[in-house]
Structure formats: structure tokens, C-alpha cells
N, C-alpha and C. Protein backbone atom coordinates (compact mmCIF):
# COMPACT_ATOMS: atom_id res chain seq x y z
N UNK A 1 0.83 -1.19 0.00
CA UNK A 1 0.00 0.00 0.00
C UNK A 1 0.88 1.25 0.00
N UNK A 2 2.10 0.79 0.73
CA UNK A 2 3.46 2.37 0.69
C UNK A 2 3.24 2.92 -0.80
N UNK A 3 3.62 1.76 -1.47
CA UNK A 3 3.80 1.74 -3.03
C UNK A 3 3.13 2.16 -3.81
N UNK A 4 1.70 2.19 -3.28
CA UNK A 4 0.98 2.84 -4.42
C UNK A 4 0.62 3.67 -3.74
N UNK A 5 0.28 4.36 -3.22
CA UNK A 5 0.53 5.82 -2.38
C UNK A 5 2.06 6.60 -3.22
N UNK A 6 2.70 6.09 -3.29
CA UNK A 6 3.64 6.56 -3.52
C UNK A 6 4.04 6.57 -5.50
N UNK A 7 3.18 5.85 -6.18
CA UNK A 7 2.81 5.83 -7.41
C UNK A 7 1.69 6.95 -7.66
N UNK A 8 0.96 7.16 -6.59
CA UNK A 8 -0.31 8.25 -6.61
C UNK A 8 0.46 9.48 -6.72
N UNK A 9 0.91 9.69 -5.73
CA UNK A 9 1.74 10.68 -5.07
C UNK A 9 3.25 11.06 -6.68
N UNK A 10 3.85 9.56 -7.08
CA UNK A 10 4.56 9.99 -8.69
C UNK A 10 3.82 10.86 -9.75
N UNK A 11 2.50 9.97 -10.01
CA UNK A 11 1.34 10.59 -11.05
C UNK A 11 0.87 11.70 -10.97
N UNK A 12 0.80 12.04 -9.67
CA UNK A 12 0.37 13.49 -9.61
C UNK A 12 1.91 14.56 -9.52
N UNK A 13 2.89 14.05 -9.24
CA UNK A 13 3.92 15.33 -9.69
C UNK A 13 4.55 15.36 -11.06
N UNK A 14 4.25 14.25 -11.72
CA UNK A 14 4.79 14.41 -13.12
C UNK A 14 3.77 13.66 -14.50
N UNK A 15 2.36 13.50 -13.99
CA UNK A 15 1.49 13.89 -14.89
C UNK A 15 1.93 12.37 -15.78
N UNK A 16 1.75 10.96 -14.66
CA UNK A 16 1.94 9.88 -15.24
C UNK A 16 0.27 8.86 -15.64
N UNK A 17 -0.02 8.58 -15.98
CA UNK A 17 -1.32 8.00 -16.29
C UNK A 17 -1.03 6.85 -16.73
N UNK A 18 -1.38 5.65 -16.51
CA UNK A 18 -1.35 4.19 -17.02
C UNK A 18 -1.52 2.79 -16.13
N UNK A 19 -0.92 1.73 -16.46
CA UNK A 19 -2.08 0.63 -15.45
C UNK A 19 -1.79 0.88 -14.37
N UNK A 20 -0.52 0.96 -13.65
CA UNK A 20 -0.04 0.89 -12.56
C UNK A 20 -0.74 2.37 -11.44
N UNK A 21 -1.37 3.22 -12.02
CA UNK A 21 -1.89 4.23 -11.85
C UNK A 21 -3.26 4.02 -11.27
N UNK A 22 -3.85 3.28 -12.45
CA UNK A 22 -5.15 2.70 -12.11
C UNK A 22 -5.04 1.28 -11.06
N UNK A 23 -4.10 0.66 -11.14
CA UNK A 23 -4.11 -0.37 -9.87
C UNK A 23 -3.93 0.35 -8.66
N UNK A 24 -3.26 1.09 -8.59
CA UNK A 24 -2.84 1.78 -6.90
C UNK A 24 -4.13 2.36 -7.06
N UNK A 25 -4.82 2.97 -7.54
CA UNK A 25 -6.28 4.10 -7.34
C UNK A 25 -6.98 2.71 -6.53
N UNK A 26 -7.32 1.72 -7.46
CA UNK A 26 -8.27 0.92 -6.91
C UNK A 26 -8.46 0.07 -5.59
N UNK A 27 -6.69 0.15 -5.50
CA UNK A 27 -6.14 -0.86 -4.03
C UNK A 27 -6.40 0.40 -3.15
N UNK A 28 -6.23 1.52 -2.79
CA UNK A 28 -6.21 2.33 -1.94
C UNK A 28 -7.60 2.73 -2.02
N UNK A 29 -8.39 2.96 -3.03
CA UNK A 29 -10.06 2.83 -2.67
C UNK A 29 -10.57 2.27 -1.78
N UNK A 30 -9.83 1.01 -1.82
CA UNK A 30 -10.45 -0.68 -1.24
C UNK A 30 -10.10 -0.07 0.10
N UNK A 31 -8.88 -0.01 0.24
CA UNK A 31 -8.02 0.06 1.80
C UNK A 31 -8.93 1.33 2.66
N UNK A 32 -8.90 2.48 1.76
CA UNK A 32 -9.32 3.71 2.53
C UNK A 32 -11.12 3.05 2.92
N UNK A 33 -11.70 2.80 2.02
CA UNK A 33 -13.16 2.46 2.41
C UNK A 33 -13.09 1.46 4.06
N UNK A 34 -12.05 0.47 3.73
CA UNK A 34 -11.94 -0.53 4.93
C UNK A 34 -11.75 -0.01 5.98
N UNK A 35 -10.79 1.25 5.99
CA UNK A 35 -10.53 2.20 6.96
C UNK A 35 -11.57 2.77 7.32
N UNK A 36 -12.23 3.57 7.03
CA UNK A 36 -13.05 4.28 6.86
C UNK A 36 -14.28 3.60 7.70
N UNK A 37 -14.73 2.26 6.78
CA UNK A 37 -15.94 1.49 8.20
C UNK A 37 -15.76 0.93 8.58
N UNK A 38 -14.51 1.29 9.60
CA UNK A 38 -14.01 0.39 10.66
C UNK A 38 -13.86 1.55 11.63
N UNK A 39 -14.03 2.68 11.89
CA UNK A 39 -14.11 3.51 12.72
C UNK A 39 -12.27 3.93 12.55
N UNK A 40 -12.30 4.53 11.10
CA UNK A 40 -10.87 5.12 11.07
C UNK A 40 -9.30 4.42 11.94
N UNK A 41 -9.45 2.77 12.47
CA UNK A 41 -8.79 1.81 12.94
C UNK A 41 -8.27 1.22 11.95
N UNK A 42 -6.89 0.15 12.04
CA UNK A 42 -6.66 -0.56 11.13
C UNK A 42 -7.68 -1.56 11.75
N UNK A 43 -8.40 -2.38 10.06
CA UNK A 43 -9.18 -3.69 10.68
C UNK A 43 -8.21 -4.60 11.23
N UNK A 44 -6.74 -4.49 10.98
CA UNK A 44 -6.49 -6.28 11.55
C UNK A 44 -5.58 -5.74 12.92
N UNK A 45 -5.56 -4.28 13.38
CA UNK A 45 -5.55 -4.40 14.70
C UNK A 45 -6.48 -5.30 15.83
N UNK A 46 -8.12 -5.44 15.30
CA UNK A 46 -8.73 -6.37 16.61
C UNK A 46 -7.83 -7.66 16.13
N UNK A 47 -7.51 -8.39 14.96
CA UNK A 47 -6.65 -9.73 14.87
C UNK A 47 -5.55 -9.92 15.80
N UNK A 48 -4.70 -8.73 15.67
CA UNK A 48 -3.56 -8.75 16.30
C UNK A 48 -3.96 -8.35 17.58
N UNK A 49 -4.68 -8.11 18.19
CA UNK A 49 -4.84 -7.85 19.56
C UNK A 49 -5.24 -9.51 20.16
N UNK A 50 -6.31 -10.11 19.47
CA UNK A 50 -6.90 -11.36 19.35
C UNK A 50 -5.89 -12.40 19.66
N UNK A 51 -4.60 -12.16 18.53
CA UNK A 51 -3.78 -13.18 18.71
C UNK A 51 -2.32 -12.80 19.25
N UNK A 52 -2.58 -11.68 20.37
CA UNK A 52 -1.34 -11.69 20.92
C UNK A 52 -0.58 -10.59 21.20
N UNK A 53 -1.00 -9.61 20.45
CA UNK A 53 -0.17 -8.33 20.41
C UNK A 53 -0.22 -7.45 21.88
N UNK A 54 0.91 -7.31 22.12
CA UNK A 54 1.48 -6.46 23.08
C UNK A 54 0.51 -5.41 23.40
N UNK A 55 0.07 -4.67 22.61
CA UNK A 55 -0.24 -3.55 22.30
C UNK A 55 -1.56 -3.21 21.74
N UNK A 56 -1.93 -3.92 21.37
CA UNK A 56 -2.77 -4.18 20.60
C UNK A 56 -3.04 -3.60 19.13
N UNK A 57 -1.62 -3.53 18.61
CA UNK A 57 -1.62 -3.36 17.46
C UNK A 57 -0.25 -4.21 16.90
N UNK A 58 -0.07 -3.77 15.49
CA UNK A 58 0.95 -4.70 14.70
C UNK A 58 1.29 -3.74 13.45
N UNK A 59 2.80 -3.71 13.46
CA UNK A 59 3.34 -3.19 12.24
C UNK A 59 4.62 -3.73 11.26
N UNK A 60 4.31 -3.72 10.34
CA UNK A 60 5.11 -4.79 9.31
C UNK A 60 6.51 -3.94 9.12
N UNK A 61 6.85 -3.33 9.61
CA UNK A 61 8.15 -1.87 9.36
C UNK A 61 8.92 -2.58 10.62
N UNK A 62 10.28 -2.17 10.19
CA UNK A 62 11.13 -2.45 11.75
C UNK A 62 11.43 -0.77 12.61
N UNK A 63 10.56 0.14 11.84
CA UNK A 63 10.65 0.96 12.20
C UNK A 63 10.31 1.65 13.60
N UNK A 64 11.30 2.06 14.63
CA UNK A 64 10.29 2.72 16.14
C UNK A 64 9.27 2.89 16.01
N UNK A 65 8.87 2.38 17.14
CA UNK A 65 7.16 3.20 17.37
C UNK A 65 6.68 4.80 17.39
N UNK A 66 7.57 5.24 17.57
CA UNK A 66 7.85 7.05 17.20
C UNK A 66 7.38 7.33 15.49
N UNK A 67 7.93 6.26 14.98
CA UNK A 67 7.78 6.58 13.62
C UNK A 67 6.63 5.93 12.84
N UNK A 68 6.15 4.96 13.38
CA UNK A 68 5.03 3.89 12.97
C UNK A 68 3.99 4.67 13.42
N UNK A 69 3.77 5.10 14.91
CA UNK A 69 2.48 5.81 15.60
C UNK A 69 1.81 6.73 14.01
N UNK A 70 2.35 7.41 13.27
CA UNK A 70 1.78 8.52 12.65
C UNK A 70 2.14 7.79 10.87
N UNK A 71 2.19 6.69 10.76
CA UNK A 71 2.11 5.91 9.55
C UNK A 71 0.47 6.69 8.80
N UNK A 72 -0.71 6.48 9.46
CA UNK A 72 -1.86 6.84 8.66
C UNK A 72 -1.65 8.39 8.50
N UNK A 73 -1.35 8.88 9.32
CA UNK A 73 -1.55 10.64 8.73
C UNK A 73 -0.37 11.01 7.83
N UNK A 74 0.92 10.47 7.68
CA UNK A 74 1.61 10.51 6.59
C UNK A 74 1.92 10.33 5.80
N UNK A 75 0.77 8.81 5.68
CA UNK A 75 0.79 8.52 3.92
C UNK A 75 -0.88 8.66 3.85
N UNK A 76 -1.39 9.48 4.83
CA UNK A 76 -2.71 10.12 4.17
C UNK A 76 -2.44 11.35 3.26
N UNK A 77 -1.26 11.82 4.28
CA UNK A 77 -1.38 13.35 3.45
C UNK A 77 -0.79 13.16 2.23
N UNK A 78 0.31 12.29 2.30
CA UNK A 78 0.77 12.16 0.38
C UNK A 78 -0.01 11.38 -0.24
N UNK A 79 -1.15 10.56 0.02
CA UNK A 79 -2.30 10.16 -0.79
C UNK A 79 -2.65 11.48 -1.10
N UNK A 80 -3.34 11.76 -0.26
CA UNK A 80 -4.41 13.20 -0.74
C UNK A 80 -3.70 14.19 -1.73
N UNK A 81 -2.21 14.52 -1.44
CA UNK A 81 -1.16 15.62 -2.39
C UNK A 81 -1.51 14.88 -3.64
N UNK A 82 -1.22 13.73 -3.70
CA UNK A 82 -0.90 13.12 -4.50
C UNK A 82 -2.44 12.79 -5.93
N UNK A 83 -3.45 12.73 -5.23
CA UNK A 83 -4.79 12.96 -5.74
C UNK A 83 -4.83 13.98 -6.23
N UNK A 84 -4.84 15.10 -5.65
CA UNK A 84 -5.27 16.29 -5.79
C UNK A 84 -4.47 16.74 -6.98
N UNK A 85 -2.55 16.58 -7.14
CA UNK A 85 -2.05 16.76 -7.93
C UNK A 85 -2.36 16.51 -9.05
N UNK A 86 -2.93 15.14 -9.27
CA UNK A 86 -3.31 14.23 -10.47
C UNK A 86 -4.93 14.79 -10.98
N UNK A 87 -5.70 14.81 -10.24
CA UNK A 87 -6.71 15.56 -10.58
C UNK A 87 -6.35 16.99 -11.05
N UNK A 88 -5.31 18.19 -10.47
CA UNK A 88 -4.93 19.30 -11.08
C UNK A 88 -4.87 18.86 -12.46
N UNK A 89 -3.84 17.87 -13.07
CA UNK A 89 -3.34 17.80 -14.05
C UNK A 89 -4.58 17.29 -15.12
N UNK A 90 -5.05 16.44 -14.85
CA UNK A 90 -6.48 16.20 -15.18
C UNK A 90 -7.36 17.20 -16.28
N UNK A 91 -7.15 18.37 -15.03
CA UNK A 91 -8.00 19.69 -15.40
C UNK A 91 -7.17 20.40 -16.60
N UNK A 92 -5.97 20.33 -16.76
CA UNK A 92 -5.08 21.32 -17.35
C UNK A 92 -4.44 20.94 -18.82
């Protein structure tokens, strides 16, 4: 999901259009909707709480928890740049 966030986020700064464009749109549709009616939670936090987690969450990064905590609002906001860019270009 980094990946196509980050293909969204390509398309919209340099005005790329093609499959890989349209696959990340549709996987992050899927993901954001899942987000979305699940009360803005990851869904497989209740899993990982279910089966064990410390914390009651789980992250696939070996990255600190300093840096994981704010994973959704930082590849929200380069989703959204990244939309918005592509839609600019869209228009133009």
C-alpha cells in the first residue's frame, strides 16, 4: 500500500497515467473504504490484539514506534497531495 501511495503521489507530480496508476487508485479505494468502516482503525488491529499483540496493534516496518504511531496521517497526506495533484493535471 506504501507503493501505491507513492505511485499516486509519482502521477500526480509528473502527470503519469497508465495501469499501474489505475491499480494503486483501486487498491487504496479498497483500503481507505476498509478504513473508513471500521471507525478510522486498522481492521487487523482487533486480529492482532486477538492473537497476541502487546499492544494491541501490529506493524510490518522495523521501524520505532515514534515513527510507525503517525504511519496513517503521513501517507494520508501524500495520498491526498498526491490525488489532488493528479486531478490538477487532469484539469489542465
Amino acid at each position: 500500500m506504501a507503493a501505491g501511495t507513492l505511485i499516486i503521489l509519482f502521477a500526480g507530480i509528473v502527470g503519469y497515467f497508465g495501469p499501474r496508476l489505475s491499480a494503486a487508485l483501486g487498491l487504496q479505494t479498497i483500503e481507505t473504504v476498509a478504513f473508513i468502516g471500521n471507525g478510522m482503525k486498522c481492521p487487523l488491529a482487533a486480529f492482532a490484539k486477538k492473537y497476541g499483540a502487546e499492544k494491541g496493534y501490529a506493524f510490518d516496518t522495523f521501524l520505532p514506534e515514534k515513527f510507525t504511531r503517525h504511519t496513517f496521517r503521513v501517507f494520508g497526506a501524500l495520498l491526498a497531495i498526491g490525488v489532488i495533484l493528479r486531478m490538477l493535471r487532469a484539469v489542465t
